[in-house]
Structures are given as structure tokens and as C-alpha cells.
PDB file of N, CA and C in Angstrom:
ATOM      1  N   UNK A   1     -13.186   8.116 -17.716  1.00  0.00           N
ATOM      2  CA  UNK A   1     -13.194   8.162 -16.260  1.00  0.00           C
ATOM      3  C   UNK A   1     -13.769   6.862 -15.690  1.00  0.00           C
ATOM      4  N   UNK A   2     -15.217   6.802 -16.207  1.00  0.00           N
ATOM      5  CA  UNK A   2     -15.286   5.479 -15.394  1.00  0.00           C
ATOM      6  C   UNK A   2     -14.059   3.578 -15.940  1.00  0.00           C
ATOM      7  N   UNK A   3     -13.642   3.618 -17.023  1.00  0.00           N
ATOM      8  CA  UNK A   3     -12.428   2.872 -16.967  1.00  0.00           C
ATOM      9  C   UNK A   3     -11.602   3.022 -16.201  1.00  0.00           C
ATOM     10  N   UNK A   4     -11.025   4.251 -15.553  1.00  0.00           N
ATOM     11  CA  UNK A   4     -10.389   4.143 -15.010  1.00  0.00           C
ATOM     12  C   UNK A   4     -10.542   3.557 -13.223  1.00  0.00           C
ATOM     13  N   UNK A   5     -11.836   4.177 -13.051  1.00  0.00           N
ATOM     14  CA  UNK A   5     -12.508   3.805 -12.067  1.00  0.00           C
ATOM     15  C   UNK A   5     -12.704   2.267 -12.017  1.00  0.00           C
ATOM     16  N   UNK A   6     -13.018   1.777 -13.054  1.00  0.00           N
ATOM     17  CA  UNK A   6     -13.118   0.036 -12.668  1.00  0.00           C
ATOM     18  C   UNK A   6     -11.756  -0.509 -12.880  1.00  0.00           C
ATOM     19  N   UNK A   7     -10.876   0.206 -13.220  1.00  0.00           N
ATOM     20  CA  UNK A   7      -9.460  -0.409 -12.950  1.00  0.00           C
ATOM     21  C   UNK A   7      -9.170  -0.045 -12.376  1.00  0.00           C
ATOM     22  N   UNK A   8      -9.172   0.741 -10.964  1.00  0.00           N
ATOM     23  CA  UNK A   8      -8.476   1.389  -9.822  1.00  0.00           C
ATOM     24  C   UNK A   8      -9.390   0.076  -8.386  1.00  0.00           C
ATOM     25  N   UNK A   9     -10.883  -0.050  -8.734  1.00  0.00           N
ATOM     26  CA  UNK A   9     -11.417  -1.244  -7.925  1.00  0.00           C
ATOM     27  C   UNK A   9     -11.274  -2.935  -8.721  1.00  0.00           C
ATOM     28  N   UNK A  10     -10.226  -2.877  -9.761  1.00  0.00           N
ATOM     29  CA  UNK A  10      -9.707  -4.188 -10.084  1.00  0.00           C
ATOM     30  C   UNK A  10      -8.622  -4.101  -9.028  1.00  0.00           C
ATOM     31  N   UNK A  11      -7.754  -3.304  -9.117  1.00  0.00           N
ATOM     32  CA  UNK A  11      -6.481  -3.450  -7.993  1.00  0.00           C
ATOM     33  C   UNK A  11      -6.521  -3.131  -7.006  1.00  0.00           C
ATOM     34  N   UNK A  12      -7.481  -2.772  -6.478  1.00  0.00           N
ATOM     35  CA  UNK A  12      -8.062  -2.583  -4.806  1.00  0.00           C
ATOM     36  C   UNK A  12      -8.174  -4.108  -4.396  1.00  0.00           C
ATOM     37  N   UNK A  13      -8.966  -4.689  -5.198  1.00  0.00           N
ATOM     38  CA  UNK A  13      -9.211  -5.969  -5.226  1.00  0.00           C
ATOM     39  C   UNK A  13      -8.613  -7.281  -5.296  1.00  0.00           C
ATOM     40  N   UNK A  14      -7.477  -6.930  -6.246  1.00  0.00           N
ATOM     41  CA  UNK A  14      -6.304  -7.914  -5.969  1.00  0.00           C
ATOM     42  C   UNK A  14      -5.633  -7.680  -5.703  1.00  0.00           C
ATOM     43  N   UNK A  15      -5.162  -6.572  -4.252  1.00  0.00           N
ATOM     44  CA  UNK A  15      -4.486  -5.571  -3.521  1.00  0.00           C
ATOM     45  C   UNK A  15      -4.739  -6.863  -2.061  1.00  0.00           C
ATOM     46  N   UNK A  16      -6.143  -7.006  -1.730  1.00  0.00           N
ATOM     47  CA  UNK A  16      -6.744  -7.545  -0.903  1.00  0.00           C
ATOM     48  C   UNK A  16      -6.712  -8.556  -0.733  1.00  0.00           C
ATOM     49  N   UNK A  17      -6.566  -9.295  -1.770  1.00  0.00           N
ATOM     50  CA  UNK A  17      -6.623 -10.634  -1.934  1.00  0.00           C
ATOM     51  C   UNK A  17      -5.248 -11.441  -1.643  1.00  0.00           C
ATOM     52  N   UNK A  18      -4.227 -10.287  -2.046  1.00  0.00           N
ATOM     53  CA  UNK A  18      -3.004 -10.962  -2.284  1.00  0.00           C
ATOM     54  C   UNK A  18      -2.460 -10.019  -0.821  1.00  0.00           C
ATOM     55  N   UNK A  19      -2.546  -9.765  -0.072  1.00  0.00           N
ATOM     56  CA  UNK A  19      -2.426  -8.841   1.079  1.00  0.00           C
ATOM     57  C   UNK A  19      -1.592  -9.901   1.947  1.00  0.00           C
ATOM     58  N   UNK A  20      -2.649 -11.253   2.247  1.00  0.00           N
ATOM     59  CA  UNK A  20      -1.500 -11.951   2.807  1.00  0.00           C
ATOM     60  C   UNK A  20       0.082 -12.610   2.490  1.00  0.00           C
ATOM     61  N   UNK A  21      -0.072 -12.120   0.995  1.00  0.00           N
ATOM     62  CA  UNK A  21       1.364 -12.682   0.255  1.00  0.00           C
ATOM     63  C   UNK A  21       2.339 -11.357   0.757  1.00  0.00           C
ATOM     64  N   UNK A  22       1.557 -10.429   0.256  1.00  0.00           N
ATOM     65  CA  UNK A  22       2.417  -9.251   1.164  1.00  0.00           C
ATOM     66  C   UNK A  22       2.803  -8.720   1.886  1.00  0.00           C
ATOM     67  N   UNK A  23       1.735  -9.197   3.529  1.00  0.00           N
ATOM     68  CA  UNK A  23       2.399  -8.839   4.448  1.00  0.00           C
ATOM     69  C   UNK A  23       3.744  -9.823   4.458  1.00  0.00           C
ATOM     70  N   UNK A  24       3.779 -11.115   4.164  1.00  0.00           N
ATOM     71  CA  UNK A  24       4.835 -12.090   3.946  1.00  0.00           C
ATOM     72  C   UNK A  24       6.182 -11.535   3.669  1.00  0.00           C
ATOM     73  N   UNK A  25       6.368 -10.377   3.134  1.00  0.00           N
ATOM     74  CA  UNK A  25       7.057 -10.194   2.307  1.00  0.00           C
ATOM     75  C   UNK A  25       7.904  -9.007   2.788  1.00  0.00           C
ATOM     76  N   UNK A  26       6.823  -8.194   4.132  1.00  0.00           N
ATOM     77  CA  UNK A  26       7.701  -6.936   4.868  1.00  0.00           C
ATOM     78  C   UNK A  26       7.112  -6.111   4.623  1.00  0.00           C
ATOM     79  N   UNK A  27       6.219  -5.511   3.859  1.00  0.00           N
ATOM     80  CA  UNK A  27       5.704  -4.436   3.320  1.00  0.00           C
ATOM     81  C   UNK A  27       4.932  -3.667   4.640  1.00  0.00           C
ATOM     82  N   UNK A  28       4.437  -4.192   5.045  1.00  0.00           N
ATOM     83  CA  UNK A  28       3.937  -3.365   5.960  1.00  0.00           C
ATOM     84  C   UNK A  28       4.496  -3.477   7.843  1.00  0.00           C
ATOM     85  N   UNK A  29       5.844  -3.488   7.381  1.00  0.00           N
ATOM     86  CA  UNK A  29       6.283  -3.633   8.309  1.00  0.00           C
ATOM     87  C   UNK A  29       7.942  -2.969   8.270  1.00  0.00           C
ATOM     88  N   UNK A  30       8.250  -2.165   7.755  1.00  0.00           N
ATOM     89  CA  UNK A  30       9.259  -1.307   7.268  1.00  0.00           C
ATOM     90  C   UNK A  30       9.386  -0.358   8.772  1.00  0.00           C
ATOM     91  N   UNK A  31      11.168  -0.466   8.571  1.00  0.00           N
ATOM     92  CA  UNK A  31      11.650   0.768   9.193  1.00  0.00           C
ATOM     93  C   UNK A  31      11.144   2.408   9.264  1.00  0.00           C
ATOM     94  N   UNK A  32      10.768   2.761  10.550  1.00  0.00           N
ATOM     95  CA  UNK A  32       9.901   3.916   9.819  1.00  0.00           C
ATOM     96  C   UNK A  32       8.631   4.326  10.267  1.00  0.00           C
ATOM     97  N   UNK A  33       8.313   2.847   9.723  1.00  0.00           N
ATOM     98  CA  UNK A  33       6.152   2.749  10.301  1.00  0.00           C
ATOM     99  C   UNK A  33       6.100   3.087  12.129  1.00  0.00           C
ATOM    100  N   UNK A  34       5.315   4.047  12.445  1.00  0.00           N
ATOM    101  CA  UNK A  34       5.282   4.274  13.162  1.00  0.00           C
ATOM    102  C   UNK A  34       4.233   3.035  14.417  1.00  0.00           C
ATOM    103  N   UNK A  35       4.586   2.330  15.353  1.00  0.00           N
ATOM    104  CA  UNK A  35       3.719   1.681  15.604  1.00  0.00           C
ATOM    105  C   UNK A  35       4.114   1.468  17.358  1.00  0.00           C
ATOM    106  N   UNK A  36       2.335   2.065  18.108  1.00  0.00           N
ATOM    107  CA  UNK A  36       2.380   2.983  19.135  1.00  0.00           C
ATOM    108  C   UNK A  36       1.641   1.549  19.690  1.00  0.00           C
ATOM    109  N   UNK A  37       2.165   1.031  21.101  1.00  0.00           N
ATOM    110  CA  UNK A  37       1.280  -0.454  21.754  1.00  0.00           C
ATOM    111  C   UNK A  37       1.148  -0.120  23.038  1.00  0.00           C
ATOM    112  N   UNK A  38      -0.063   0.371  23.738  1.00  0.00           N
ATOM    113  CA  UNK A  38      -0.415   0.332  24.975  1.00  0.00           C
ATOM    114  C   UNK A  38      -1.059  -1.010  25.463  1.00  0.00           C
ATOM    115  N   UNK A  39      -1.944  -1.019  26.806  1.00  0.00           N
ATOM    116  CA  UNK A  39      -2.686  -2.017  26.984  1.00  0.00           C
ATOM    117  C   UNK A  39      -3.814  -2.334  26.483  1.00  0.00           C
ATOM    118  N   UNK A  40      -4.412  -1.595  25.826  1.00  0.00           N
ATOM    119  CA  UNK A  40      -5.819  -1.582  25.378  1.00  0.00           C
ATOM    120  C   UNK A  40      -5.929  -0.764  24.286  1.00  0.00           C
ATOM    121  N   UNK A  41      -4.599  -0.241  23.741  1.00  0.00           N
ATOM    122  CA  UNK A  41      -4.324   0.740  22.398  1.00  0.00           C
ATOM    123  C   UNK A  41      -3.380  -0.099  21.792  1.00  0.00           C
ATOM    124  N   UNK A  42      -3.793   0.389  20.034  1.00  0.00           N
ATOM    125  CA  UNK A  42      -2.688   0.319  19.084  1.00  0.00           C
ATOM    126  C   UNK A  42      -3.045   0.915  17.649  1.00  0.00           C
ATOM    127  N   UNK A  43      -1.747   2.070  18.049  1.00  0.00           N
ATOM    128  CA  UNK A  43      -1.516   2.932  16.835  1.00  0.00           C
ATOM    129  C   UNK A  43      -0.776   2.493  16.092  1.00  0.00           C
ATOM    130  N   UNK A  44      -1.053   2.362  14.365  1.00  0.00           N
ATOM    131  CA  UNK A  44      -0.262   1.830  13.555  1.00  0.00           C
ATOM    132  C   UNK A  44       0.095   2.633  12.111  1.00  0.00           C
ATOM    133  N   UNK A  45       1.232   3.383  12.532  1.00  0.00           N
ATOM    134  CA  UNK A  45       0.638   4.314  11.158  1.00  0.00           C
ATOM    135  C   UNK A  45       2.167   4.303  10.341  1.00  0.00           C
ATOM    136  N   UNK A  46       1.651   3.650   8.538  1.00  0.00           N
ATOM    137  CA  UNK A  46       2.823   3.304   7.778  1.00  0.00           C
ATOM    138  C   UNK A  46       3.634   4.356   7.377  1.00  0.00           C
ATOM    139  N   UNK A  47       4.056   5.591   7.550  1.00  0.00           N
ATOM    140  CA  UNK A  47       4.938   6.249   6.646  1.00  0.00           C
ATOM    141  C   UNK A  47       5.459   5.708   6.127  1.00  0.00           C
ATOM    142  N   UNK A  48       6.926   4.824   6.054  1.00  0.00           N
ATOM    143  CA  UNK A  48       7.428   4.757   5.048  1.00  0.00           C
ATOM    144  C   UNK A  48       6.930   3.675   3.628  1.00  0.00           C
ATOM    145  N   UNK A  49       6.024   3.351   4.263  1.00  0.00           N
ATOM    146  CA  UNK A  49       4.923   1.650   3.631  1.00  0.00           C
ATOM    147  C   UNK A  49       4.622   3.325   2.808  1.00  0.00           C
ATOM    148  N   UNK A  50       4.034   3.555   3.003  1.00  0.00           N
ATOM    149  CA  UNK A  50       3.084   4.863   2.484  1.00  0.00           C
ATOM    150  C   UNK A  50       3.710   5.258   1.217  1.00  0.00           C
ATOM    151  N   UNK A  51       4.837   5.794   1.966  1.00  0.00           N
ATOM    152  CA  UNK A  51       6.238   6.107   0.269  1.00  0.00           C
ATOM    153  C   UNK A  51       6.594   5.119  -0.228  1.00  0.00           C
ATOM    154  N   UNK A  52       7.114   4.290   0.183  1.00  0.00           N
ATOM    155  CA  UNK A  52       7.426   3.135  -0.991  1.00  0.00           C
ATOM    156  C   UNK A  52       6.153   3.267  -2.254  1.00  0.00           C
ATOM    157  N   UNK A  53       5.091   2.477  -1.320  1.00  0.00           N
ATOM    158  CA  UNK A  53       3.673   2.501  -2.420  1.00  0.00           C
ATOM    159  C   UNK A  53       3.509   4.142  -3.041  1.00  0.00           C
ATOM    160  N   UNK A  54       3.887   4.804  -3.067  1.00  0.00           N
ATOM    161  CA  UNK A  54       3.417   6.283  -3.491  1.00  0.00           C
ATOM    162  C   UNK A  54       4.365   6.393  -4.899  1.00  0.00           C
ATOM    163  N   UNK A  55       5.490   6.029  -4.341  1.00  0.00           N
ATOM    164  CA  UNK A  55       6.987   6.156  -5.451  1.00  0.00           C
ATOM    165  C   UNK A  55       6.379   4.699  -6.492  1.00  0.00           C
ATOM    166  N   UNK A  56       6.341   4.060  -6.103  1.00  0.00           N
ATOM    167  CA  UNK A  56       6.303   2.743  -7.135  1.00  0.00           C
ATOM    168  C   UNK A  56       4.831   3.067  -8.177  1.00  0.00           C
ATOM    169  N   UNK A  57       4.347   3.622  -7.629  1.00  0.00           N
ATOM    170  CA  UNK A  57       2.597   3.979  -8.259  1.00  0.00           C
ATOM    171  C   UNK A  57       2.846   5.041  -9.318  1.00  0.00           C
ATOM    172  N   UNK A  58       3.857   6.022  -8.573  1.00  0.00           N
ATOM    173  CA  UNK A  58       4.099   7.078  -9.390  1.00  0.00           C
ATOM    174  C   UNK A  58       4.983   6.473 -10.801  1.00  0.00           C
ATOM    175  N   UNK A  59       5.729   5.750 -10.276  1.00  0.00           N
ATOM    176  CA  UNK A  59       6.856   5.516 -11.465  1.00  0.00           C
ATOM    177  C   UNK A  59       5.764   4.760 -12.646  1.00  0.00           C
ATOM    178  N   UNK A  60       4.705   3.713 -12.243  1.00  0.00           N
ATOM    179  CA  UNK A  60       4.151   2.603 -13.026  1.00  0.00           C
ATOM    180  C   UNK A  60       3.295   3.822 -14.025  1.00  0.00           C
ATOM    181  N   UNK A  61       3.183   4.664 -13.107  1.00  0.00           N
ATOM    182  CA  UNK A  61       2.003   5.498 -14.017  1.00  0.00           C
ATOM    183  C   UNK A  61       2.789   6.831 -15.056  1.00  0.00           C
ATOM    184  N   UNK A  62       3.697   6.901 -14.373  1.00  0.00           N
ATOM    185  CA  UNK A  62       4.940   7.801 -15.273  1.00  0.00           C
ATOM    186  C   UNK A  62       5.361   6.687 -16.897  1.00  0.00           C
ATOM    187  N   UNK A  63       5.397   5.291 -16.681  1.00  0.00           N
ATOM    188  CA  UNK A  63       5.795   4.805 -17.462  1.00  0.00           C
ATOM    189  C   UNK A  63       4.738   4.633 -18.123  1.00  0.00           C
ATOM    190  N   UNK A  64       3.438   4.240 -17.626  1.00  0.00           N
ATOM    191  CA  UNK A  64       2.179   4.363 -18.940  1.00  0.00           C
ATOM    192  C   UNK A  64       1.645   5.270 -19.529  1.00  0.00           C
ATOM    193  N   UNK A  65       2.290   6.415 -19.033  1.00  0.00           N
ATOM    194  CA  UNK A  65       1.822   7.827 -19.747  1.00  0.00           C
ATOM    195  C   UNK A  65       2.665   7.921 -21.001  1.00  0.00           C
ATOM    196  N   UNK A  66       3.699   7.749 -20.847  1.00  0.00           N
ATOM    197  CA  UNK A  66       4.892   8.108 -22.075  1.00  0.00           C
ATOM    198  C   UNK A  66       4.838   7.649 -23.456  1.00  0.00           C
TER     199      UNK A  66
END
């Protein structure tokens, strides 16, 4: 458990780091994402950012189990 734990805050970490390569790239900016702009508000909420990352996590970890 705790391995896994210091490898879940290794990729938090270079999640963060590399964040600006990714927004670059569209990720958080997908068809979908819900994103609400008043004058003095802003709601930003990813659904489909959400699934992409959910499906790709699932598959990486489906493939290291096997």
C-alpha cells in the first residue's frame, strides 16, 4: 500500500508539472466540459476531460494487472 501511495504522488507530481504541456494539447478543454462565465463567476466543470482520464487510467491499469 504505501508503494503504491508514493507512486500515485509521483504522478500527481508530474501530472503538475507537465500540466502546461497539456493544457497545450486540448485536454482540458474538450467538447462537453461544461464551462459557466458570468461577471464575477466561473464555473468550470470537465466531464468529458473527466472520462477520457478515467478510461485511459482504467485501460493502463487493466494492462498492468494481466
Amino acid at each position: 500500500m504505501q508503494r503504491w501511495l508514493i507512486v500515485f504522488g509521483v504522478v500527481l507530481i508530474a501530472l503538475g508539472l507537465l500540466w502546461p504541456f497539456i493544457d497545450k494539447l486540448g485536454l482540458g478543454r474538450l467538447p462537453g466540459d461544461i464551462v459557466i462565465e458570468r461577471e464575477n463567476f466561473r464555473l468550470y466543470f470537465p466531464i468529458v476531460t473527466s472520462l477520457v482520464v478515467s478510461v485511459v487510467l482504467s485501460l493502463i491499469l487493466w494492462l498492468l494487472n494481466r
